[in-house]
PDB file of N, CA and C in Angstrom:
ATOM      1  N   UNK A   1       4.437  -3.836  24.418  1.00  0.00           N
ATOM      2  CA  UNK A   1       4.314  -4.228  23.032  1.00  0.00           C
ATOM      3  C   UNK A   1       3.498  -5.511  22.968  1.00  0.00           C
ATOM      4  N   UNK A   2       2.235  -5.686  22.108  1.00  0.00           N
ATOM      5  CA  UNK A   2       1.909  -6.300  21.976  1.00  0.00           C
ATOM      6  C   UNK A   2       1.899  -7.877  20.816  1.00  0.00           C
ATOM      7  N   UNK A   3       2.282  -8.589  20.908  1.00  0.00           N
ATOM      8  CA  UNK A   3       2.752  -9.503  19.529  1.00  0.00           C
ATOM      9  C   UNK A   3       1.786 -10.656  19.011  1.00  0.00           C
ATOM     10  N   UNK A   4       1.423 -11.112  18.040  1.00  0.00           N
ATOM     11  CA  UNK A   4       0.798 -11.542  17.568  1.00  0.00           C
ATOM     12  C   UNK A   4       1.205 -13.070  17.177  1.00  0.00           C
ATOM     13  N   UNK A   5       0.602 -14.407  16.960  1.00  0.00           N
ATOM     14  CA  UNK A   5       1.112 -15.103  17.224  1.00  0.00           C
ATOM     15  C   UNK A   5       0.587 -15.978  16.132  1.00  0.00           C
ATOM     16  N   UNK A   6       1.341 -16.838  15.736  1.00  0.00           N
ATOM     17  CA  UNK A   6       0.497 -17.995  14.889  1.00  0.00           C
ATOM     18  C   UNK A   6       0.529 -19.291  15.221  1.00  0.00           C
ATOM     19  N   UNK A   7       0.683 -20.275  14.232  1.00  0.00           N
ATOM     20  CA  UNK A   7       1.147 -21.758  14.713  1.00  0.00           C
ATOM     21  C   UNK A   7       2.552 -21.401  14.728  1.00  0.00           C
ATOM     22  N   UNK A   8       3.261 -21.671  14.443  1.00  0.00           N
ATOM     23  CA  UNK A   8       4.990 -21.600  14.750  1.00  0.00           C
ATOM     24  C   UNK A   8       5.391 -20.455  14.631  1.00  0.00           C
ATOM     25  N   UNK A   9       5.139 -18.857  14.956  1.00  0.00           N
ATOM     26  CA  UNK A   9       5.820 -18.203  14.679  1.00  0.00           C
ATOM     27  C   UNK A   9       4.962 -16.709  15.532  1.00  0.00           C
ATOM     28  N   UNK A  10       5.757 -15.875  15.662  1.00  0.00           N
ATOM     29  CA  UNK A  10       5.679 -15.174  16.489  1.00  0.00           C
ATOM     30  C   UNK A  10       5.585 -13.148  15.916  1.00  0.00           C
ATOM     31  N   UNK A  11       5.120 -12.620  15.770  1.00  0.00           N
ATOM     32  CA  UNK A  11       5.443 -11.781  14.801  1.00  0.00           C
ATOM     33  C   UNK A  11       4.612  -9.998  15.511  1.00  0.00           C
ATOM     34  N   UNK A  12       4.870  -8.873  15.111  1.00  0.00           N
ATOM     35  CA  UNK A  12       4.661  -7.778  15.196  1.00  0.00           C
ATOM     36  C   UNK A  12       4.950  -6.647  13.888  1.00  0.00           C
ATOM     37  N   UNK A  13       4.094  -6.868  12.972  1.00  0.00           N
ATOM     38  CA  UNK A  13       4.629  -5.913  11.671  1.00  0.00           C
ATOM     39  C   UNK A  13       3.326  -4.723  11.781  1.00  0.00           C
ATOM     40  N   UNK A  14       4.405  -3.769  10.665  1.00  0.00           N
ATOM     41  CA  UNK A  14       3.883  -2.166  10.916  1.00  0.00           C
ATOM     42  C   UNK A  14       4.106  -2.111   8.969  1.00  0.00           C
ATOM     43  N   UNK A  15       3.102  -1.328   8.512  1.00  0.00           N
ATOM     44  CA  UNK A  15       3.138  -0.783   7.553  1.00  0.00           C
ATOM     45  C   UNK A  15       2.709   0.603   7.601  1.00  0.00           C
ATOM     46  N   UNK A  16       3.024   1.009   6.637  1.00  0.00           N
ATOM     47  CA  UNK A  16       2.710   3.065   6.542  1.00  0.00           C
ATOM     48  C   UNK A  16       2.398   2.535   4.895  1.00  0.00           C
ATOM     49  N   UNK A  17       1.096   3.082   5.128  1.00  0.00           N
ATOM     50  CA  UNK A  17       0.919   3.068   3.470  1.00  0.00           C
ATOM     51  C   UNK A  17       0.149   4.288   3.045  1.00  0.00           C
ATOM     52  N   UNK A  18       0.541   4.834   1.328  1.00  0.00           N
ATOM     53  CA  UNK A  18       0.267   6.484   1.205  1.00  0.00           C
ATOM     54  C   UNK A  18      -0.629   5.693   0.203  1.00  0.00           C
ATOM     55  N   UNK A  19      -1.708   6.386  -0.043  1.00  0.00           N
ATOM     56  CA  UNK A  19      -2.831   6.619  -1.053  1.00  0.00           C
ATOM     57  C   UNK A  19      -2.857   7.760  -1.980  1.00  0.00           C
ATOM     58  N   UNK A  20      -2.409   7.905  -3.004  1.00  0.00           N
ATOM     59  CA  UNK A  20      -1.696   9.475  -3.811  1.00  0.00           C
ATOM     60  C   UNK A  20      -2.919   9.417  -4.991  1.00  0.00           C
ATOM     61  N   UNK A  21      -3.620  10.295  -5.047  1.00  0.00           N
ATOM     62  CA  UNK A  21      -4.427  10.885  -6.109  1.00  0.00           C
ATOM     63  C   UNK A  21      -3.383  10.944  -7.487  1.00  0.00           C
ATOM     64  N   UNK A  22      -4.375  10.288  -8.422  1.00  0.00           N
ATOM     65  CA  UNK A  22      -3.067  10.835 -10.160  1.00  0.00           C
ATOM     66  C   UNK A  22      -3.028  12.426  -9.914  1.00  0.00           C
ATOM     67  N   UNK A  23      -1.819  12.449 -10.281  1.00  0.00           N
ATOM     68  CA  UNK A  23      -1.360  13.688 -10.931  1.00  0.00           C
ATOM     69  C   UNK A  23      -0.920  14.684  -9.636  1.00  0.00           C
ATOM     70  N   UNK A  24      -1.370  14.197  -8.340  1.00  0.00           N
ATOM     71  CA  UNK A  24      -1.310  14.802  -7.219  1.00  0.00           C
ATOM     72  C   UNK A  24      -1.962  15.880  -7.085  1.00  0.00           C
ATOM     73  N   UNK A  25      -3.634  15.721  -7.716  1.00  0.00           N
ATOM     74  CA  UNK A  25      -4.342  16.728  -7.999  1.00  0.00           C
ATOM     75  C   UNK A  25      -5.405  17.244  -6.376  1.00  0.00           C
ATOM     76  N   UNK A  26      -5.186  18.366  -6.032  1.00  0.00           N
ATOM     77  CA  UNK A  26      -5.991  18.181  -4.762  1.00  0.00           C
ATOM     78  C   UNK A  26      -7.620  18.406  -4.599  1.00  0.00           C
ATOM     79  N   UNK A  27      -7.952  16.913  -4.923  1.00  0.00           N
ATOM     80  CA  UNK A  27      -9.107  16.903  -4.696  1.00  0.00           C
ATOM     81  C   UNK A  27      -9.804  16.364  -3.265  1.00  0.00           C
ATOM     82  N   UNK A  28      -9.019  16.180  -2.377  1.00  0.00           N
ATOM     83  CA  UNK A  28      -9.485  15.615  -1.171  1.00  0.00           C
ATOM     84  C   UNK A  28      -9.984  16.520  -0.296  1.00  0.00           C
ATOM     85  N   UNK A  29     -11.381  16.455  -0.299  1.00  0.00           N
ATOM     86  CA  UNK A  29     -11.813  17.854   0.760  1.00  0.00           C
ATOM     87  C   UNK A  29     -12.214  16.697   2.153  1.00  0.00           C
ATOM     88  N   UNK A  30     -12.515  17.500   2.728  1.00  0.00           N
ATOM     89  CA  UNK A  30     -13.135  16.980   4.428  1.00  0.00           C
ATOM     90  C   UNK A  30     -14.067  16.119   4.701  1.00  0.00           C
ATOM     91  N   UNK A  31     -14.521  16.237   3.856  1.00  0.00           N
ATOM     92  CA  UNK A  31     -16.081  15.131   3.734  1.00  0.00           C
ATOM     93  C   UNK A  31     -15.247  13.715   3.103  1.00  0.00           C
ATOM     94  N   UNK A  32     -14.575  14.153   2.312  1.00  0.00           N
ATOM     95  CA  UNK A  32     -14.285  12.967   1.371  1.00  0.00           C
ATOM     96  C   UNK A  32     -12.875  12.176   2.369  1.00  0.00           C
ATOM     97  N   UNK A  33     -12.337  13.362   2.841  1.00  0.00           N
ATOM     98  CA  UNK A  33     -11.478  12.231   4.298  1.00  0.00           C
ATOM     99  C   UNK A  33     -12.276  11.574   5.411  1.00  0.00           C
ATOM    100  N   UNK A  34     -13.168  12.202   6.024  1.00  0.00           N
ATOM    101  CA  UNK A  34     -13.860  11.126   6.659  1.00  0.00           C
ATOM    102  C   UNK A  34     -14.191   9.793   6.044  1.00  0.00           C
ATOM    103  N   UNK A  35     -15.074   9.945   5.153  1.00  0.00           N
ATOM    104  CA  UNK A  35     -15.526   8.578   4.425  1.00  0.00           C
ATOM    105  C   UNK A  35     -14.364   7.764   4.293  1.00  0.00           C
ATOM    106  N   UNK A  36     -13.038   8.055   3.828  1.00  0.00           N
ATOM    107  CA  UNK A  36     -12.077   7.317   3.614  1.00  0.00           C
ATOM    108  C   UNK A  36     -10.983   6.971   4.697  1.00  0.00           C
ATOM    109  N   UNK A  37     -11.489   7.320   5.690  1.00  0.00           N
ATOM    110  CA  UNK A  37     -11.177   6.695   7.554  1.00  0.00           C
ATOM    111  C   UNK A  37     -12.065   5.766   8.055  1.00  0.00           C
ATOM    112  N   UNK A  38     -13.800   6.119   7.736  1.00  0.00           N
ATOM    113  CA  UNK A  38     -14.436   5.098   7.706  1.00  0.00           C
ATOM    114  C   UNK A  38     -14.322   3.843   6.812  1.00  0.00           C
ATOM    115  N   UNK A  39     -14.269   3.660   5.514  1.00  0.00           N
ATOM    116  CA  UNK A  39     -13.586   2.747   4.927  1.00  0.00           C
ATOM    117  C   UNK A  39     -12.395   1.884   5.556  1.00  0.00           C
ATOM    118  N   UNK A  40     -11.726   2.553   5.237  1.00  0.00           N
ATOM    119  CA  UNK A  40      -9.947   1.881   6.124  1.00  0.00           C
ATOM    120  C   UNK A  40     -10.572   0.940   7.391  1.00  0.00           C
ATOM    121  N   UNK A  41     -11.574   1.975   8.576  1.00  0.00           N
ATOM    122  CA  UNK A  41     -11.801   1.258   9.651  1.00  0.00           C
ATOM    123  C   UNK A  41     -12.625   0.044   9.289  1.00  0.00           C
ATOM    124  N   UNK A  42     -13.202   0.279   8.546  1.00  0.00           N
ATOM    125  CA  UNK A  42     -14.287  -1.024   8.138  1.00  0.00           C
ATOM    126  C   UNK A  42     -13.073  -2.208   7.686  1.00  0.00           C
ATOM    127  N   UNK A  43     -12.191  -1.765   6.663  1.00  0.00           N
ATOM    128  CA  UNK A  43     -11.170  -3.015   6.259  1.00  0.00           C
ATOM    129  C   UNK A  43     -10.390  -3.498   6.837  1.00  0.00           C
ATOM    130  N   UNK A  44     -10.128  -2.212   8.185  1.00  0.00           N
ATOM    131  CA  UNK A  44      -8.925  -3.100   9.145  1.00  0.00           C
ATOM    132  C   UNK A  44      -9.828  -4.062  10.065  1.00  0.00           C
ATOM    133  N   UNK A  45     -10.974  -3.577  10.081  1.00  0.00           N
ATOM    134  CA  UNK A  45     -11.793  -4.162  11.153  1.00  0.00           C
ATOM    135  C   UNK A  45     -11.887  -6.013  10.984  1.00  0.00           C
ATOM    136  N   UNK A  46     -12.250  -5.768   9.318  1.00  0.00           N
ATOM    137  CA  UNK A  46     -12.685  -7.388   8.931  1.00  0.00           C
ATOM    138  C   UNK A  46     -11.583  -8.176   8.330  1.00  0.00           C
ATOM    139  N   UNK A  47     -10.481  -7.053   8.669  1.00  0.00           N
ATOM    140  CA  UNK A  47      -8.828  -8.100   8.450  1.00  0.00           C
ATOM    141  C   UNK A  47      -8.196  -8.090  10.029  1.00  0.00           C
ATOM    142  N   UNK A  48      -8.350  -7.917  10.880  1.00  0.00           N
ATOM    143  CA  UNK A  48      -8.261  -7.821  12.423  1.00  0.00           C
ATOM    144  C   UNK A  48      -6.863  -7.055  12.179  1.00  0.00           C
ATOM    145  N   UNK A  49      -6.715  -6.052  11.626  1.00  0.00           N
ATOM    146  CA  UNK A  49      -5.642  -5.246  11.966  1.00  0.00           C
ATOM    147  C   UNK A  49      -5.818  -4.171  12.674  1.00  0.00           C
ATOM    148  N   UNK A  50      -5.422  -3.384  13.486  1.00  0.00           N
ATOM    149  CA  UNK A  50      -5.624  -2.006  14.100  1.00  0.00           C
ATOM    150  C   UNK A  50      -4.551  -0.905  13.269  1.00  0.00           C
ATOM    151  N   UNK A  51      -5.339  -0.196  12.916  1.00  0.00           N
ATOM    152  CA  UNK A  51      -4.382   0.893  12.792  1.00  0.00           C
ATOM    153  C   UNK A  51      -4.091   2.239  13.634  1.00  0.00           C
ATOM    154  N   UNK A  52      -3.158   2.160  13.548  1.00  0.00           N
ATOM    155  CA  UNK A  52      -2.262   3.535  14.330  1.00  0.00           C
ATOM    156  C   UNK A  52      -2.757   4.992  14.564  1.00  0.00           C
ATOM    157  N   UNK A  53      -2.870   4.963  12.780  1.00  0.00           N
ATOM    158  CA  UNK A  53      -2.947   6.906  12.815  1.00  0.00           C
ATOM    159  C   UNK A  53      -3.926   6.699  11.150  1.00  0.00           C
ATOM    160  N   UNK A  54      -4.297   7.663  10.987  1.00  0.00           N
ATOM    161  CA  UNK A  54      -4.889   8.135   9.605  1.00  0.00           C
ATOM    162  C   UNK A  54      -5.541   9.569   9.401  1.00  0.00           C
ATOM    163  N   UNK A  55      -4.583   9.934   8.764  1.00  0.00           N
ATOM    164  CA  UNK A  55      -4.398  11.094   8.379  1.00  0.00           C
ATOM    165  C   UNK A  55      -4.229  11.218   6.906  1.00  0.00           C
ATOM    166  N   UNK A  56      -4.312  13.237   6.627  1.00  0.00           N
ATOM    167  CA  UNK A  56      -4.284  13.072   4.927  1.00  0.00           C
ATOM    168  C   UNK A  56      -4.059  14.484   4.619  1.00  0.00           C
ATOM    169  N   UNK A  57      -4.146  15.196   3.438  1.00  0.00           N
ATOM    170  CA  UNK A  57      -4.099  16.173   3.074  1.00  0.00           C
ATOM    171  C   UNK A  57      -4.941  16.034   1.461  1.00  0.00           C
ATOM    172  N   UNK A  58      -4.895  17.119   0.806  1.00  0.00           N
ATOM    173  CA  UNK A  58      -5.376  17.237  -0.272  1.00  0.00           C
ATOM    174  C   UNK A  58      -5.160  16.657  -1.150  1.00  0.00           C
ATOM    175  N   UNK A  59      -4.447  15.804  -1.743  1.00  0.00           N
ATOM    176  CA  UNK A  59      -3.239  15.069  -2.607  1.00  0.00           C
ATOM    177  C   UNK A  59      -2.806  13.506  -2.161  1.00  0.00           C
ATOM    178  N   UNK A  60      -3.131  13.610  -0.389  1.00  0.00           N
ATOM    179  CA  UNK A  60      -2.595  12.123  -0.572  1.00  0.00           C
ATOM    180  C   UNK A  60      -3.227  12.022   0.884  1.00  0.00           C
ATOM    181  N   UNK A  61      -3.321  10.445   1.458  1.00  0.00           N
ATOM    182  CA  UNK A  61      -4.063   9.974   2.570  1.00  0.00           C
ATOM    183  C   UNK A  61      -3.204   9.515   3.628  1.00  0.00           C
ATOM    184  N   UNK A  62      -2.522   9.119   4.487  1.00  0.00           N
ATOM    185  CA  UNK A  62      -1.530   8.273   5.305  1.00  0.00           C
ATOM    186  C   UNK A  62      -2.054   7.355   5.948  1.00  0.00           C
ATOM    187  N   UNK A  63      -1.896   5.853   6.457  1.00  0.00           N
ATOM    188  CA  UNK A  63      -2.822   5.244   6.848  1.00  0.00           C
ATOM    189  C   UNK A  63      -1.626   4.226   7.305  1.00  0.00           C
TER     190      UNK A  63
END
């Protein structure tokens, strides 16, 4: 396990966060999940977070 560190404090946090289309309408095709893995990677990149997993379906994204 790797932990992360600051001035006084010591830390390892995990979030799961869902991205849900209104209405839970399925508009998420294949093309449009890539782009939105590339995104994510671009934002975790220039917030130095790594993420885990990212995944999705038609209706909603997991990240």
């Amino acid at each position: 396990m790797q932990l992360s560190t600051g001035s006084h404090c010591v830390f390892n946090l995990k979030a799961h966060l869902i991205f849900v289309v209104a209405y839970r309408r399925k508009v998420i095709s294949s093309t449009i999940l890539e782009r939105l893995k590339e995104i994510f990677a671009d934002l975790c990149q220039r917030d130095q977070v790594r993420p885990l997993e990212c995944s999705g379906e038609e209706d909603h994204v997991h990240l």
